[in-house]
Protein backbone atom coordinates (compact mmCIF):
# COMPACT_ATOMS: atom_id res chain seq x y z
CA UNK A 1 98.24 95.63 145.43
CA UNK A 2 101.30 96.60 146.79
CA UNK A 3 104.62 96.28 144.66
CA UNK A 4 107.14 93.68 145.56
CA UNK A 5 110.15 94.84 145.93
CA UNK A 6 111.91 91.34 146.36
CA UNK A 7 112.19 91.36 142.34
CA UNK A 8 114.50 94.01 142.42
CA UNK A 9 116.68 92.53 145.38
CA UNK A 10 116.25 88.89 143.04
CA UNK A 11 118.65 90.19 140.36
CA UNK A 12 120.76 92.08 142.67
CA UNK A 13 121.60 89.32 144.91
CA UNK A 14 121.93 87.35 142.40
CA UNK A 15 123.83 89.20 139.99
CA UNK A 16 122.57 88.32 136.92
CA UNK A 17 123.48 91.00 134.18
CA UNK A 18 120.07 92.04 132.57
CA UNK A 19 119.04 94.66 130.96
CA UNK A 20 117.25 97.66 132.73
CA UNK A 21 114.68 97.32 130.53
CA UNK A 22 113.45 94.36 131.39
CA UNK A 23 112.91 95.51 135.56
CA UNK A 24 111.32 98.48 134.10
CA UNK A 25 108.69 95.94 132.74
CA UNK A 26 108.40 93.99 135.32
CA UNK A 27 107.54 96.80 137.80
CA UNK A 28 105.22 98.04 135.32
CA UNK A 29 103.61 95.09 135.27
CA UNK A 30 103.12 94.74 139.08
CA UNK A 31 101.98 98.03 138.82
CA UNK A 32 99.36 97.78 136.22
CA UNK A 33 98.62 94.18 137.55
CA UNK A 34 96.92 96.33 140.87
CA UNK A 35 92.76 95.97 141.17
CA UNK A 36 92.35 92.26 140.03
CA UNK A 37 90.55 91.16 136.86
CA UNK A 38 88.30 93.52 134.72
CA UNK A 39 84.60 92.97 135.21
CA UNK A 40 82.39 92.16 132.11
CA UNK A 41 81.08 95.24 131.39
CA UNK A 42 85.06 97.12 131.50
CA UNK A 43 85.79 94.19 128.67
CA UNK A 44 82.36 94.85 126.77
CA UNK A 45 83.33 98.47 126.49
CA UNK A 46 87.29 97.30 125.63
CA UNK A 47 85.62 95.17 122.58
CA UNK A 48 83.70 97.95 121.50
CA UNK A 49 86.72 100.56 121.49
CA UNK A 50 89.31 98.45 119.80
CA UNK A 51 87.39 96.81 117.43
CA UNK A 52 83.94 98.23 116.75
CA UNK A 53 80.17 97.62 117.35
CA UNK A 54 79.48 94.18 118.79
CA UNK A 55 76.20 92.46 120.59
CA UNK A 56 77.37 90.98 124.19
CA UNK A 57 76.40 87.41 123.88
CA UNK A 58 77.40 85.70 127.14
CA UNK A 59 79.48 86.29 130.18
CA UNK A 60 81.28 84.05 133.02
CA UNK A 61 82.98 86.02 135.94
CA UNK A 62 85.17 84.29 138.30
CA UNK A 63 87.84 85.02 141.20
CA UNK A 64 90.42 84.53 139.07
CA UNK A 65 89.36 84.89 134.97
CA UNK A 66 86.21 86.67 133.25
CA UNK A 67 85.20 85.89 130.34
CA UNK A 68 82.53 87.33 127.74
CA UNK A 69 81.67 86.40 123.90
CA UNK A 70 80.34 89.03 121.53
CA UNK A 71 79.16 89.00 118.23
CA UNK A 72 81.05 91.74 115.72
CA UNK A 73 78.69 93.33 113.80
CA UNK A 74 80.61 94.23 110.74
CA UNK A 75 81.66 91.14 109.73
CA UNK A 76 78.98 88.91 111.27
CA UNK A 77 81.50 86.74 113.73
CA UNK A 78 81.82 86.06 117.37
CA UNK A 79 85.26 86.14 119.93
CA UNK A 80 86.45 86.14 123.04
CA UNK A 81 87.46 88.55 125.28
CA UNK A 82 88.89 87.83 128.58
CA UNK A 83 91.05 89.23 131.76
CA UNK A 84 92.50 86.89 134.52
CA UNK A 85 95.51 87.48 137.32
CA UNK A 86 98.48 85.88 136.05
CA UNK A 87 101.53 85.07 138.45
CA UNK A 88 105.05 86.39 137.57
CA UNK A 89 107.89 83.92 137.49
CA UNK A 90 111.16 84.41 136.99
CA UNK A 91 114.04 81.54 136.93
CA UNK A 92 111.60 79.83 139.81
CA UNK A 93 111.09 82.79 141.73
CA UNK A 94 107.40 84.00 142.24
CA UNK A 95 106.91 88.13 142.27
CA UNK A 96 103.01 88.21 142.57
CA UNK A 97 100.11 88.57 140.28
CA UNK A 98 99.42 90.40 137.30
CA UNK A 99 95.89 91.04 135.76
CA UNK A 100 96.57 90.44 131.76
CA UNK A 101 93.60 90.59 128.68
CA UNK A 102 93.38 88.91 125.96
CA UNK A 103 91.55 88.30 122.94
CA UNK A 104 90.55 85.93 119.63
CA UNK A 105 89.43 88.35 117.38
CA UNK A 106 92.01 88.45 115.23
CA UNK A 107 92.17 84.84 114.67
CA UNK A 108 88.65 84.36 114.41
CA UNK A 109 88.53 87.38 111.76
CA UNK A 110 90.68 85.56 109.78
CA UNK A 111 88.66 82.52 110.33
CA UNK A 112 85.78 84.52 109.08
CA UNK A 113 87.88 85.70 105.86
CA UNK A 114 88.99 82.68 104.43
CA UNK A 115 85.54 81.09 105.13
CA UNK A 116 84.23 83.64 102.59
CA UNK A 117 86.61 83.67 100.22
CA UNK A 118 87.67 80.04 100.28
CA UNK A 119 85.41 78.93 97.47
CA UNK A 120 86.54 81.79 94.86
CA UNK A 121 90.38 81.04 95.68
CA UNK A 122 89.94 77.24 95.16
CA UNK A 123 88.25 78.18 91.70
CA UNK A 124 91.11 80.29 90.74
CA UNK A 125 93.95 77.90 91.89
CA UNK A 126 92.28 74.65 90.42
CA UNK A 127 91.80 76.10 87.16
CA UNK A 128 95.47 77.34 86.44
CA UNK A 129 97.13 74.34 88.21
CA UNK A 130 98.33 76.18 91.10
CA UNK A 131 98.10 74.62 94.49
CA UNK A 132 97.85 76.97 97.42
CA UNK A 133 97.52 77.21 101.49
CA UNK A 134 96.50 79.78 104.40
CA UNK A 135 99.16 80.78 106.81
CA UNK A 136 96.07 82.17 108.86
CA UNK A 137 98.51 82.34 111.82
CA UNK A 138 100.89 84.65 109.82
CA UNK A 139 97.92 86.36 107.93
CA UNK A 140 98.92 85.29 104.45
CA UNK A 141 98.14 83.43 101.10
CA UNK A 142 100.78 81.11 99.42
CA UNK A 143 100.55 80.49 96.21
CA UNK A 144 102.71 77.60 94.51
CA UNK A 145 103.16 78.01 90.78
CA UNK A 146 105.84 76.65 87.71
CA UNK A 147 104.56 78.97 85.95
CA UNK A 148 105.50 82.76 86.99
CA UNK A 149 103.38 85.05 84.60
CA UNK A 150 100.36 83.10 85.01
CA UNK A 151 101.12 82.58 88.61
CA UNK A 152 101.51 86.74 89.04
CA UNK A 153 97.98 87.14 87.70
CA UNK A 154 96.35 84.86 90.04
CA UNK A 155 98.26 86.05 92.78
CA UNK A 156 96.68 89.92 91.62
CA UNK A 157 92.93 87.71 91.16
CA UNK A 158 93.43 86.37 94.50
CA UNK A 159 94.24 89.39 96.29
CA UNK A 160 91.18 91.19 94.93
CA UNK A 161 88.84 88.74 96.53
CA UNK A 162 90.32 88.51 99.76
CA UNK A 163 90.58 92.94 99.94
CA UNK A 164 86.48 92.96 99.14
CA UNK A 165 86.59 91.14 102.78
CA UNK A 166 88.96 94.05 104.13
CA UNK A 167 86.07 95.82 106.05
CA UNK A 168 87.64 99.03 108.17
CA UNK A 169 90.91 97.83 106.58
CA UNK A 170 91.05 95.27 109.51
CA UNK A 171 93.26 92.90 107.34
CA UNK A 172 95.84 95.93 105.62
CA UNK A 173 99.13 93.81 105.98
CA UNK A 174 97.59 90.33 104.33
CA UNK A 175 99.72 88.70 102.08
CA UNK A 176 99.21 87.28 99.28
CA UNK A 177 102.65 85.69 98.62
CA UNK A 178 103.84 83.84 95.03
CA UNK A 179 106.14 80.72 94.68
CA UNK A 180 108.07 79.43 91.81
CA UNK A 181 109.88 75.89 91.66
CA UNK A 182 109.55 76.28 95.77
CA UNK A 183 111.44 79.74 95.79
CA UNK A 184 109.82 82.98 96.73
CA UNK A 185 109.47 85.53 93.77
CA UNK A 186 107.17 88.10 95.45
CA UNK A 187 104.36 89.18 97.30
CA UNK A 188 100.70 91.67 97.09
CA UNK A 189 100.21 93.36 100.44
CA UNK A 190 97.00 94.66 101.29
CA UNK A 191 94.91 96.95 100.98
CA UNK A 192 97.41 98.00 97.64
CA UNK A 193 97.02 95.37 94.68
CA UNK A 194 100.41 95.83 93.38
CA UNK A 195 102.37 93.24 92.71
CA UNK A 196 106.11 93.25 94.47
CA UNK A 197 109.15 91.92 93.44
CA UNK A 198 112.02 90.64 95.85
CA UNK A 199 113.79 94.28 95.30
CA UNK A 200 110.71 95.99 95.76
CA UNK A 201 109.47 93.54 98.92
CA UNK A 202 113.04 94.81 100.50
CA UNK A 203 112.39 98.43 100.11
CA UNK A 204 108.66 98.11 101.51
CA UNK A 205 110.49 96.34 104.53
CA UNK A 206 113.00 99.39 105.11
CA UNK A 207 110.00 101.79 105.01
CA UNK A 208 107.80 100.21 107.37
CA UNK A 209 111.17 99.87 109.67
CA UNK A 210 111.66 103.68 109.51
CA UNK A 211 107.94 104.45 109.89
CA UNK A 212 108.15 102.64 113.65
CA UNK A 213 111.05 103.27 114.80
CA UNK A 214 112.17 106.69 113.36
CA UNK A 215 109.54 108.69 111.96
CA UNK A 216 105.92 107.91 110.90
CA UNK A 217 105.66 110.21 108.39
CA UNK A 218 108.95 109.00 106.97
CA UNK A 219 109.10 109.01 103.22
CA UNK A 220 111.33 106.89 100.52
CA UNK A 221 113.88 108.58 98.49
CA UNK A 222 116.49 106.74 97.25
CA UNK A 223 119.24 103.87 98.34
CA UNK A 224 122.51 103.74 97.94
CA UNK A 225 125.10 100.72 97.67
CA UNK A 226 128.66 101.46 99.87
CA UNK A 227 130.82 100.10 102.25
CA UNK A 228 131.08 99.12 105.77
CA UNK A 229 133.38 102.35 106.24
CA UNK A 230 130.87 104.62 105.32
CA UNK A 231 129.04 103.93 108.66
CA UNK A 232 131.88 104.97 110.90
CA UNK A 233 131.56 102.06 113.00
CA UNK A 234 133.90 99.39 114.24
CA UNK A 235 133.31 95.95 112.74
CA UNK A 236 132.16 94.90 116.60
CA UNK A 237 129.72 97.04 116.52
CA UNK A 238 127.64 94.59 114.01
CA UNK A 239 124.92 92.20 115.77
CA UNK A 240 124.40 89.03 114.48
CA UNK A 241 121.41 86.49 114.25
CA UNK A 242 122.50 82.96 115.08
CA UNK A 243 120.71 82.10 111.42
CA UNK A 244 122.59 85.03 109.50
CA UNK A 245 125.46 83.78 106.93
CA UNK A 246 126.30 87.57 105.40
CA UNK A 247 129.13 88.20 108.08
CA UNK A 248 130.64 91.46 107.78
CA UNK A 249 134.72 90.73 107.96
CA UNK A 250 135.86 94.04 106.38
CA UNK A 251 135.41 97.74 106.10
CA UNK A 252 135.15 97.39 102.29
CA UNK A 253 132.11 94.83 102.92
CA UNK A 254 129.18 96.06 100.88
CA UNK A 255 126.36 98.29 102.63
CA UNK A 256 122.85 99.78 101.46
CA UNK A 257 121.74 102.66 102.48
CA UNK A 258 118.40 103.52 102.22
CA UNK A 259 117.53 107.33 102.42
CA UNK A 260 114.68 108.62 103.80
CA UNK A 261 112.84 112.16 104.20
CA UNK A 262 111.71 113.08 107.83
CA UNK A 263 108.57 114.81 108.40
CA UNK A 264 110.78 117.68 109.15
CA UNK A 265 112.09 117.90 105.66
CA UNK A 266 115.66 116.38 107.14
CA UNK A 267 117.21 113.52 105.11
CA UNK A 268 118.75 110.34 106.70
CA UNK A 269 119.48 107.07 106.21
CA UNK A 270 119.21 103.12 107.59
CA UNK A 271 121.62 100.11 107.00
CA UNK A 272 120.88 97.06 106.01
CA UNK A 273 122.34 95.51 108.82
CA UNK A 274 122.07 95.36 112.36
CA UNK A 275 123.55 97.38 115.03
CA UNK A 276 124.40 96.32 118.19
CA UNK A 277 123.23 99.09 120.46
CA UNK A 278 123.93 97.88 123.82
CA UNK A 279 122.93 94.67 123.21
CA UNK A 280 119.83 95.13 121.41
CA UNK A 281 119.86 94.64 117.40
CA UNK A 282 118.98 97.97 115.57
CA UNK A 283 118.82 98.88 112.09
CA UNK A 284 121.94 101.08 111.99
CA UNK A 285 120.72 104.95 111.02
CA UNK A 286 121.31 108.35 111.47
CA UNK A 287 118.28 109.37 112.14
CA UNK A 288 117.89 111.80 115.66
CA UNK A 289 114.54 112.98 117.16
CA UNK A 290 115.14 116.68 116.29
CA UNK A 291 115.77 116.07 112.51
């Protein structure tokens, strides 16, 4: 497949101001979009990679999708696997066809999960008056409670019967979150049974933010509360979410930093707000490649 060009002439006749980034995709896209749809067997061999052993249980190959089921081993489920050509259209203008895959194993994993451990959590909940639902999209556990000790221990019950069902920790990242009077209190994340407060939930965000976008071996030291001044930045340098209310008006506006220990030893640190580099939202830090 050849690329077309007429994409990049689209935006320039046009003149609409977009990022670079997002030609960069769309060339990439046209790019890897070349040779069609993947056969059956290239997707069998996709399953098997990503996700493990699995039995091929059927197959349908068309012109323009293929499709094949297979049975996971592990955890004793089927899903889907498939790979079709996809056009690309932008503001009513057609650039081609891309070939894109996709997949239902995670949701019927999670299908799989709560169908096992359904019976246990409903035990749990019903005897300690606590009502409960799946956010299966979201991968999580809500809990409802008036009464928060009691409601912290079935939260820690609960989460131990849904991590015996964490095979190849396929499910690390479920939550198992707690509700008082309708407000949020805290949250178990998997695989680690330890129960987190709001404070604690906070830091576990800041350290999962600095493990993907800064450094992967990034550990926690410490945070700090200052001021807006500390940064060094202007005050329209801050980007804001349309559903943000905590507007930074000031250079005295408080600020936490929260410091971190790069793989090289360096210290740095990330805001708690977000940074408007170039018109992209970033955690504010001052973090570089070669610390």
């Amino acid at each position: 497949m050849r690329i077309d060009y007429k994409v990049v002439r689209y935006f320039m006749n046009k003149k609409v101001l977009i990022n670079i980034s997002l030609l960069i995709i769309v060339i990439m896209l046209l790019l890897t979009g070349c040779g069609g749809s993947e056969n059956a067997n290239s997707l069998y061999k996709y399953a098997q990679k990503t996700y493990g052993d699995c039995i091929l249980i059927s197959k349908n190959e068309t012109k323009e999708k293929v499709t094949i089921i297979v049975h996971d081993i592990l955890q004793d489920f089927d899903y889907e696997v498939a790979s079709g050509m996809h056009e690309i259209n932008i503001d009513g203008s057609k650039f081609g066809k891309v070939s894109s895959k996709y997949d239902t194993f995670k949701e019927n994993l999670i299908d799989k999960v709560i169908k096992n451990v359904i019976d246990n959590i409903n035990n749990k909940c019903t005897n300690s008056n606590i009502s409960y639902e799946f956010d299966k999209e979201n991968m999580k556990l809500i809990l409802y409670t008036n009464d928060e000790n009691e409601g912290k221990e079935i939260c820690i019950e609960c989460a131990e019967i849904i991590n015996k069902e964490n095979k190849n920790n396929r499910i690390d990242s479920f939550l198992i979150e707690l509700k008082n009077n309708g407000s949020h209190i805290g949250s178990i994340k998997l695989p680690n049974i330890i129960w987190r407060d709001l404070e604690e939930e906070r830091i576990d965000e800041f350290i999962d933010y600095a493990k993907l976008h800064t450094d992967y071996k990034a550990k926690f030291l410490r945070k700090e509360l200052k001021t807006y001044a500390d940064t060094g930045l202007s005050l329209e340098d801050v980007f804001y979410y349309y559903w943000e209310d905590n507007y930074i008006n000031n250079m005295s506006y408080p600020i936490t930093f929260y410091y971190f220990e790069s793989s090289r030893g360096n210290e740095y640190y990330i805001c708690d707000f977000w940074y408007n580099n170039g018109g992209y939202p970033e955690r504010y830090t001052n973090y570089e490649k070669n610390m």
